[in-house]
PDB file of N, CA and C in Angstrom:
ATOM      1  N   UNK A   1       0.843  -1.166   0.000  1.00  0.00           N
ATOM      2  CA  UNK A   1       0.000   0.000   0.000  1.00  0.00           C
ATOM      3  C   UNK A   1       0.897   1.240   0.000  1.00  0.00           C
ATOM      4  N   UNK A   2       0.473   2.133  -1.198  1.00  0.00           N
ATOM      5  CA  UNK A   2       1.322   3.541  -1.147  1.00  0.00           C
ATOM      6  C   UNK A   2       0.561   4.438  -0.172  1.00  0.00           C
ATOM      7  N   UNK A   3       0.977   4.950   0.495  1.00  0.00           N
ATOM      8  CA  UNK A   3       0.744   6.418   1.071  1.00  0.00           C
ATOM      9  C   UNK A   3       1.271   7.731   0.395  1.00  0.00           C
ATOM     10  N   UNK A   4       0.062   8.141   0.594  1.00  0.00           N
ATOM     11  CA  UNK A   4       0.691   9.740   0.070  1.00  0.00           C
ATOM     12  C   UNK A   4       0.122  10.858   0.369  1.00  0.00           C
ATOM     13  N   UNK A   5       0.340  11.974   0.491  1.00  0.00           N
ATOM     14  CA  UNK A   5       0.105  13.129   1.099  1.00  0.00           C
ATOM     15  C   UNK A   5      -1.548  13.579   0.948  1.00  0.00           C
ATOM     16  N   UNK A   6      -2.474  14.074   1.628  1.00  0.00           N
ATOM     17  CA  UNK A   6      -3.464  14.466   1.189  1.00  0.00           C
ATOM     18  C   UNK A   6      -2.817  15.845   0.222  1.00  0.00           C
ATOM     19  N   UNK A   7      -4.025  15.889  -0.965  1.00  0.00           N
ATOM     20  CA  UNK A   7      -4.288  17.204  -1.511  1.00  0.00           C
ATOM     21  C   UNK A   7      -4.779  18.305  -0.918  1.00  0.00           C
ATOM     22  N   UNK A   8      -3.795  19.630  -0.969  1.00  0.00           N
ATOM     23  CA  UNK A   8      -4.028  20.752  -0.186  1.00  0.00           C
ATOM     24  C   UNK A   8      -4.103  21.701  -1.357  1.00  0.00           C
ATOM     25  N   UNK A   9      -5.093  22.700  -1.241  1.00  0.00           N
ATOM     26  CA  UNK A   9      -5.537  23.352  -1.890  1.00  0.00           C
ATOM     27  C   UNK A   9      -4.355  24.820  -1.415  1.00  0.00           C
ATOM     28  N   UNK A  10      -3.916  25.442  -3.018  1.00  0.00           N
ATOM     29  CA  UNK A  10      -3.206  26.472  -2.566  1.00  0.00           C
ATOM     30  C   UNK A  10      -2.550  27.507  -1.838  1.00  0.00           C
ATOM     31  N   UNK A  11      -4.057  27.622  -2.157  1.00  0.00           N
ATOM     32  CA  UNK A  11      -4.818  29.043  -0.611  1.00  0.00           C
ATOM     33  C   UNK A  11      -4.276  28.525   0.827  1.00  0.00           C
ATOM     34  N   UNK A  12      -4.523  27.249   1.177  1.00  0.00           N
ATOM     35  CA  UNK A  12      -3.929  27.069   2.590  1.00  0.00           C
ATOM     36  C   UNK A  12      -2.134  27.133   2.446  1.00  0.00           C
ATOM     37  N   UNK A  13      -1.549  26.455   1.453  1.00  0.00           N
ATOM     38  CA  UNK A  13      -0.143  26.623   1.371  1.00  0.00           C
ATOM     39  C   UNK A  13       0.069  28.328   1.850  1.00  0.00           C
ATOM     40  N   UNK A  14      -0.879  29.122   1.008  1.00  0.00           N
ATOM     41  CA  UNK A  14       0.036  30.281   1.332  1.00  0.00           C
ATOM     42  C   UNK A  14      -0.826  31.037   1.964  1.00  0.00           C
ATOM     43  N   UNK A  15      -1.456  30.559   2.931  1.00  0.00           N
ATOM     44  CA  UNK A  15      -2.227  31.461   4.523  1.00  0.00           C
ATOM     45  C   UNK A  15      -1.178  30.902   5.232  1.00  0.00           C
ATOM     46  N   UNK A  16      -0.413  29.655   5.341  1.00  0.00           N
ATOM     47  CA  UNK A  16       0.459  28.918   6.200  1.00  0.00           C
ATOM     48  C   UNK A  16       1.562  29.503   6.110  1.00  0.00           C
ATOM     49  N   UNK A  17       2.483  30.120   5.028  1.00  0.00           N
ATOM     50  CA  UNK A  17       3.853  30.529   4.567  1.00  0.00           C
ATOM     51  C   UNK A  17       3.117  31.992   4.926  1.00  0.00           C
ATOM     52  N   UNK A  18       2.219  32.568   5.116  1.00  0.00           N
ATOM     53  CA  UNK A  18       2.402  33.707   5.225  1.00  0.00           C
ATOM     54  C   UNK A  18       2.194  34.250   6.868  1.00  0.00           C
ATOM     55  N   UNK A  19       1.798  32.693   7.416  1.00  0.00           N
ATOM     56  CA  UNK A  19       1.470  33.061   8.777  1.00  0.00           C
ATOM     57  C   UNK A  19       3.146  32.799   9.879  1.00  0.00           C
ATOM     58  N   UNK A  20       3.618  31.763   9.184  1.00  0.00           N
ATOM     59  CA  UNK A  20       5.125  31.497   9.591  1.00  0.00           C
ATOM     60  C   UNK A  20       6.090  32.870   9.325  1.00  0.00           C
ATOM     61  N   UNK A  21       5.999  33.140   8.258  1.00  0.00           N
ATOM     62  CA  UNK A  21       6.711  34.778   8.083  1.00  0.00           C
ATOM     63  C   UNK A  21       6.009  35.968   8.494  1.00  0.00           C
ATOM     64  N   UNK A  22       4.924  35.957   8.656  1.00  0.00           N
ATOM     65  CA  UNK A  22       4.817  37.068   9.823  1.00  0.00           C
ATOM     66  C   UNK A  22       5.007  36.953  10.931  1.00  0.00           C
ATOM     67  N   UNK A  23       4.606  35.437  11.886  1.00  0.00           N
ATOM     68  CA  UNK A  23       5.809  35.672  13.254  1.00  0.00           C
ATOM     69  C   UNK A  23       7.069  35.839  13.087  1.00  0.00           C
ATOM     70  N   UNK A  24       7.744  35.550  12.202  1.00  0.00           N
ATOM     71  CA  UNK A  24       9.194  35.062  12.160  1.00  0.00           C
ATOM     72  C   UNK A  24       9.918  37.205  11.994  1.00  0.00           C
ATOM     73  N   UNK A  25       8.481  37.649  11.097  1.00  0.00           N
ATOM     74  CA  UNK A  25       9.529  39.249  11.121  1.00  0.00           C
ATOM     75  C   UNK A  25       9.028  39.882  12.085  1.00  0.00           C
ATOM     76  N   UNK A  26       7.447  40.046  12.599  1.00  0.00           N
ATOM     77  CA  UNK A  26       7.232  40.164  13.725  1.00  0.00           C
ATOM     78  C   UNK A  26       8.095  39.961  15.048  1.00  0.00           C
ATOM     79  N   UNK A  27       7.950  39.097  15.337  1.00  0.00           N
ATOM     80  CA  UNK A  27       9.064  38.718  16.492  1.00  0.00           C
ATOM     81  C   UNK A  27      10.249  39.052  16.407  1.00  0.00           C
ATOM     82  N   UNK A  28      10.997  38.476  15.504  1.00  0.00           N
ATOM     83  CA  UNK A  28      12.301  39.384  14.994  1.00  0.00           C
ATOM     84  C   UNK A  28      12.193  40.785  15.212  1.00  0.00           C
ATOM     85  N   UNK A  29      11.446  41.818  14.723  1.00  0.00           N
ATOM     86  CA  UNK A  29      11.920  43.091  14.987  1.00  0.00           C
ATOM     87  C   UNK A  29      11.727  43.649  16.574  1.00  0.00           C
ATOM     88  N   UNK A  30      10.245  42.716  17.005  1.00  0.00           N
ATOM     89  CA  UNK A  30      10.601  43.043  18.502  1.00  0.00           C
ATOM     90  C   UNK A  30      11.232  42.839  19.348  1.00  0.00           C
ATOM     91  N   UNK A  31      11.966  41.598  19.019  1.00  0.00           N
ATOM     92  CA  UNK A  31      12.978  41.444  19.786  1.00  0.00           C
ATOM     93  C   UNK A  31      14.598  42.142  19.768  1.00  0.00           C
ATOM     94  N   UNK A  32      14.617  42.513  18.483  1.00  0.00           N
ATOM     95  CA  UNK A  32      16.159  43.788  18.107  1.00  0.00           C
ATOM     96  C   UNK A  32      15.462  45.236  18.461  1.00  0.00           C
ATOM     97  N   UNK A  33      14.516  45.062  19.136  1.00  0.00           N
ATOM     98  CA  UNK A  33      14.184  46.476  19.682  1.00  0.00           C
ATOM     99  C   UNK A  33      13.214  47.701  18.830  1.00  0.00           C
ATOM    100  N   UNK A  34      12.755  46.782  17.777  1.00  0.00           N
ATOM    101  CA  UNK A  34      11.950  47.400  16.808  1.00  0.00           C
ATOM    102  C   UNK A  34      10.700  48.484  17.694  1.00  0.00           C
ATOM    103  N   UNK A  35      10.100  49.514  17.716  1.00  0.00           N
ATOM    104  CA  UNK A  35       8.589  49.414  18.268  1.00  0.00           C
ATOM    105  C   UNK A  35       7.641  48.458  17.790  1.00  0.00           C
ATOM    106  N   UNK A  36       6.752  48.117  19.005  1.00  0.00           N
ATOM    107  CA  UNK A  36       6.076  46.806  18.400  1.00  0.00           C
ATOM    108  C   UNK A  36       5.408  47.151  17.386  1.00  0.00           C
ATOM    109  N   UNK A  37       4.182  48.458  17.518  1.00  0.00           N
ATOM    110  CA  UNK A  37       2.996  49.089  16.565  1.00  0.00           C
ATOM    111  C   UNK A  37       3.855  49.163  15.196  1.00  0.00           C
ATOM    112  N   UNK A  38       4.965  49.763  15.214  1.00  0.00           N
ATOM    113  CA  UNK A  38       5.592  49.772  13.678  1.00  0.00           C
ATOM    114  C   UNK A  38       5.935  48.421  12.948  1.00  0.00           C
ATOM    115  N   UNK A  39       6.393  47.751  13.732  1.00  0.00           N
ATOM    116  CA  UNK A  39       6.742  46.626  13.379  1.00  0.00           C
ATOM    117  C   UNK A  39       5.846  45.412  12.707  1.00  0.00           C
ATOM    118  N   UNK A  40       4.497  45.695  13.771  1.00  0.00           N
ATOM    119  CA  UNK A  40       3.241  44.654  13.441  1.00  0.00           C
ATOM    120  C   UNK A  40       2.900  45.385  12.317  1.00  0.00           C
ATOM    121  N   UNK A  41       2.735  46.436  11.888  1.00  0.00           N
ATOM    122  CA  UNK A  41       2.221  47.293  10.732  1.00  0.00           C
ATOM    123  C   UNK A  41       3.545  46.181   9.565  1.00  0.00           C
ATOM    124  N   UNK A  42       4.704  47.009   9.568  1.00  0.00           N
ATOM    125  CA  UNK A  42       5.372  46.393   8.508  1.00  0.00           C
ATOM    126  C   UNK A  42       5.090  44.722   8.213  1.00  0.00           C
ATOM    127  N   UNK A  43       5.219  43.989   9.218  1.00  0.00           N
ATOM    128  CA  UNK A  43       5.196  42.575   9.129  1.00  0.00           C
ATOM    129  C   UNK A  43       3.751  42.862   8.100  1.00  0.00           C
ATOM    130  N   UNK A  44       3.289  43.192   8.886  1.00  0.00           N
ATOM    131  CA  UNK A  44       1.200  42.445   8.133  1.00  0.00           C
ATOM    132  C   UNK A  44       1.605  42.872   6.806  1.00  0.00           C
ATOM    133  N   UNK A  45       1.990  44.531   6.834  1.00  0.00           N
ATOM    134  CA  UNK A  45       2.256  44.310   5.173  1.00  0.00           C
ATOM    135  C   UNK A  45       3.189  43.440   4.037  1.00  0.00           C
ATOM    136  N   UNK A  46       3.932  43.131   4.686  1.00  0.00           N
ATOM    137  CA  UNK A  46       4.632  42.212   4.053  1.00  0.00           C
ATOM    138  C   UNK A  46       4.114  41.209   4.078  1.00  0.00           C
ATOM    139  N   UNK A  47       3.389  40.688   4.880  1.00  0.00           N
ATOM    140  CA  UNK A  47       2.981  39.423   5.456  1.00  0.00           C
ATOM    141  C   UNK A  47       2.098  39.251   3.857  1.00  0.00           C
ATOM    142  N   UNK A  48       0.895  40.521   3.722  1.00  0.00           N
ATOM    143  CA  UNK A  48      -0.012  40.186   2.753  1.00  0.00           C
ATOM    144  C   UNK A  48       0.735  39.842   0.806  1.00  0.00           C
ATOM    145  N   UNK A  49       1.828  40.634   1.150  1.00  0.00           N
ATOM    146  CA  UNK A  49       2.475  40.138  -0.112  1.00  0.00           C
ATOM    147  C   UNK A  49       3.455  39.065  -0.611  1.00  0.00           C
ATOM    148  N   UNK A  50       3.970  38.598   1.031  1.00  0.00           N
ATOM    149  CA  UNK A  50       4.010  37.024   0.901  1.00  0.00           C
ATOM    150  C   UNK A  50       3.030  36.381   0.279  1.00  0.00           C
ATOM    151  N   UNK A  51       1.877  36.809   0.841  1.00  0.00           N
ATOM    152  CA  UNK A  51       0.188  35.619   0.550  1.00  0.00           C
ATOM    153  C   UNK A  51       0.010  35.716  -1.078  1.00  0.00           C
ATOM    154  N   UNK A  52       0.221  37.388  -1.341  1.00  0.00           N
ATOM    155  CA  UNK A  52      -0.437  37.449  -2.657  1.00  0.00           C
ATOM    156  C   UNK A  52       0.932  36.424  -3.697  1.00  0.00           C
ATOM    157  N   UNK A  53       1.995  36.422  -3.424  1.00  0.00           N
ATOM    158  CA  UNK A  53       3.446  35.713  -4.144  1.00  0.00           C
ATOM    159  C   UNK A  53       2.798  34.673  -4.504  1.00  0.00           C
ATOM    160  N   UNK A  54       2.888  33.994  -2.788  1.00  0.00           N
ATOM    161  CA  UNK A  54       2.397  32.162  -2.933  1.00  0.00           C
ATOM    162  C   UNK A  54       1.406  32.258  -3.891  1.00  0.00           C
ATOM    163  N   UNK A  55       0.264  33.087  -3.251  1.00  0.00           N
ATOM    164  CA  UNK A  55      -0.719  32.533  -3.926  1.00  0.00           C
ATOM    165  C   UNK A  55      -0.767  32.478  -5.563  1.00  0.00           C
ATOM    166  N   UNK A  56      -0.530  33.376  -6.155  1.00  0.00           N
ATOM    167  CA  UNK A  56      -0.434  33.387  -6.989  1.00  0.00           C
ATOM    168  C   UNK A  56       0.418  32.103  -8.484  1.00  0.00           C
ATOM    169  N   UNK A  57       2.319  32.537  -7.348  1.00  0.00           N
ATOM    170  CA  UNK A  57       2.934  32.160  -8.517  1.00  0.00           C
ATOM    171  C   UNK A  57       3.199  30.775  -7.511  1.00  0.00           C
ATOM    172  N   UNK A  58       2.823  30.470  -6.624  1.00  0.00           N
ATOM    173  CA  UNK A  58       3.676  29.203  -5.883  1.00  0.00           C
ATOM    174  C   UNK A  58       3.216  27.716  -6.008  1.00  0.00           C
ATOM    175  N   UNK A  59       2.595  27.867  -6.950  1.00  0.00           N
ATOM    176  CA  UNK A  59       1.824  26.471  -7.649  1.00  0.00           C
ATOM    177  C   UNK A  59       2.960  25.706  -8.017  1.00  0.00           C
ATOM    178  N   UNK A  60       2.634  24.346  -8.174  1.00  0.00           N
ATOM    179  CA  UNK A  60       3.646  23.377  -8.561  1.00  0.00           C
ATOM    180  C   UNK A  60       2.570  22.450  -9.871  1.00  0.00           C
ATOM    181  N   UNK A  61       2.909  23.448 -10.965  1.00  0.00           N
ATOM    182  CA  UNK A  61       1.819  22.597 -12.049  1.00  0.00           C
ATOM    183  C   UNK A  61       2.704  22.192 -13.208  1.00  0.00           C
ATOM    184  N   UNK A  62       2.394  20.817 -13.381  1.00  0.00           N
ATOM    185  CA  UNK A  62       3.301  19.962 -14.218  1.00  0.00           C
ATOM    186  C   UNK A  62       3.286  20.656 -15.734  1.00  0.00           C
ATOM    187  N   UNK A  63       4.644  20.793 -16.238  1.00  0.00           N
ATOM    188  CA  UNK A  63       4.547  21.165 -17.798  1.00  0.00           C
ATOM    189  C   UNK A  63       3.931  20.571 -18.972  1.00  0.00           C
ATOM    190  N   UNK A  64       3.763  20.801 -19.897  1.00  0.00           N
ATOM    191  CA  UNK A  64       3.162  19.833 -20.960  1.00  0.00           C
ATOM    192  C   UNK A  64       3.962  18.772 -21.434  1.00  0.00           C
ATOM    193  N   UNK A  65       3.236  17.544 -21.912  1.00  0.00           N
ATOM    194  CA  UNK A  65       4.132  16.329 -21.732  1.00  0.00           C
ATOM    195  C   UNK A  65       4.087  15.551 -23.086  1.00  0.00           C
TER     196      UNK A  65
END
Protein backbone atom coordinates (compact mmCIF):
# COMPACT_ATOMS: atom_id res chain seq x y z
CA UNK A 1 0.00 0.00 0.00
CA UNK A 2 1.32 3.54 -1.15
CA UNK A 3 0.74 6.42 1.07
CA UNK A 4 0.69 9.74 0.07
CA UNK A 5 0.10 13.13 1.10
CA UNK A 6 -3.46 14.47 1.19
CA UNK A 7 -4.29 17.20 -1.51
CA UNK A 8 -4.03 20.75 -0.19
CA UNK A 9 -5.54 23.35 -1.89
CA UNK A 10 -3.21 26.47 -2.57
CA UNK A 11 -4.82 29.04 -0.61
CA UNK A 12 -3.93 27.07 2.59
CA UNK A 13 -0.14 26.62 1.37
CA UNK A 14 0.04 30.28 1.33
CA UNK A 15 -2.23 31.46 4.52
CA UNK A 16 0.46 28.92 6.20
CA UNK A 17 3.85 30.53 4.57
CA UNK A 18 2.40 33.71 5.22
CA UNK A 19 1.47 33.06 8.78
CA UNK A 20 5.13 31.50 9.59
CA UNK A 21 6.71 34.78 8.08
CA UNK A 22 4.82 37.07 9.82
CA UNK A 23 5.81 35.67 13.25
CA UNK A 24 9.19 35.06 12.16
CA UNK A 25 9.53 39.25 11.12
CA UNK A 26 7.23 40.16 13.73
CA UNK A 27 9.06 38.72 16.49
CA UNK A 28 12.30 39.38 14.99
CA UNK A 29 11.92 43.09 14.99
CA UNK A 30 10.60 43.04 18.50
CA UNK A 31 12.98 41.44 19.79
CA UNK A 32 16.16 43.79 18.11
CA UNK A 33 14.18 46.48 19.68
CA UNK A 34 11.95 47.40 16.81
CA UNK A 35 8.59 49.41 18.27
CA UNK A 36 6.08 46.81 18.40
CA UNK A 37 3.00 49.09 16.57
CA UNK A 38 5.59 49.77 13.68
CA UNK A 39 6.74 46.63 13.38
CA UNK A 40 3.24 44.65 13.44
CA UNK A 41 2.22 47.29 10.73
CA UNK A 42 5.37 46.39 8.51
CA UNK A 43 5.20 42.57 9.13
CA UNK A 44 1.20 42.45 8.13
CA UNK A 45 2.26 44.31 5.17
CA UNK A 46 4.63 42.21 4.05
CA UNK A 47 2.98 39.42 5.46
CA UNK A 48 -0.01 40.19 2.75
CA UNK A 49 2.47 40.14 -0.11
CA UNK A 50 4.01 37.02 0.90
CA UNK A 51 0.19 35.62 0.55
CA UNK A 52 -0.44 37.45 -2.66
CA UNK A 53 3.45 35.71 -4.14
CA UNK A 54 2.40 32.16 -2.93
CA UNK A 55 -0.72 32.53 -3.93
CA UNK A 56 -0.43 33.39 -6.99
CA UNK A 57 2.93 32.16 -8.52
CA UNK A 58 3.68 29.20 -5.88
CA UNK A 59 1.82 26.47 -7.65
CA UNK A 60 3.65 23.38 -8.56
CA UNK A 61 1.82 22.60 -12.05
CA UNK A 62 3.30 19.96 -14.22
CA UNK A 63 4.55 21.16 -17.80
CA UNK A 64 3.16 19.83 -20.96
CA UNK A 65 4.13 16.33 -21.73
Amino acid sequence: MHLRAPSVDQGVHAFAWTLVFFLYMWLGAVLVGAPSGASFVVSLIAAGGIFLLVRTRGGDYPGPR
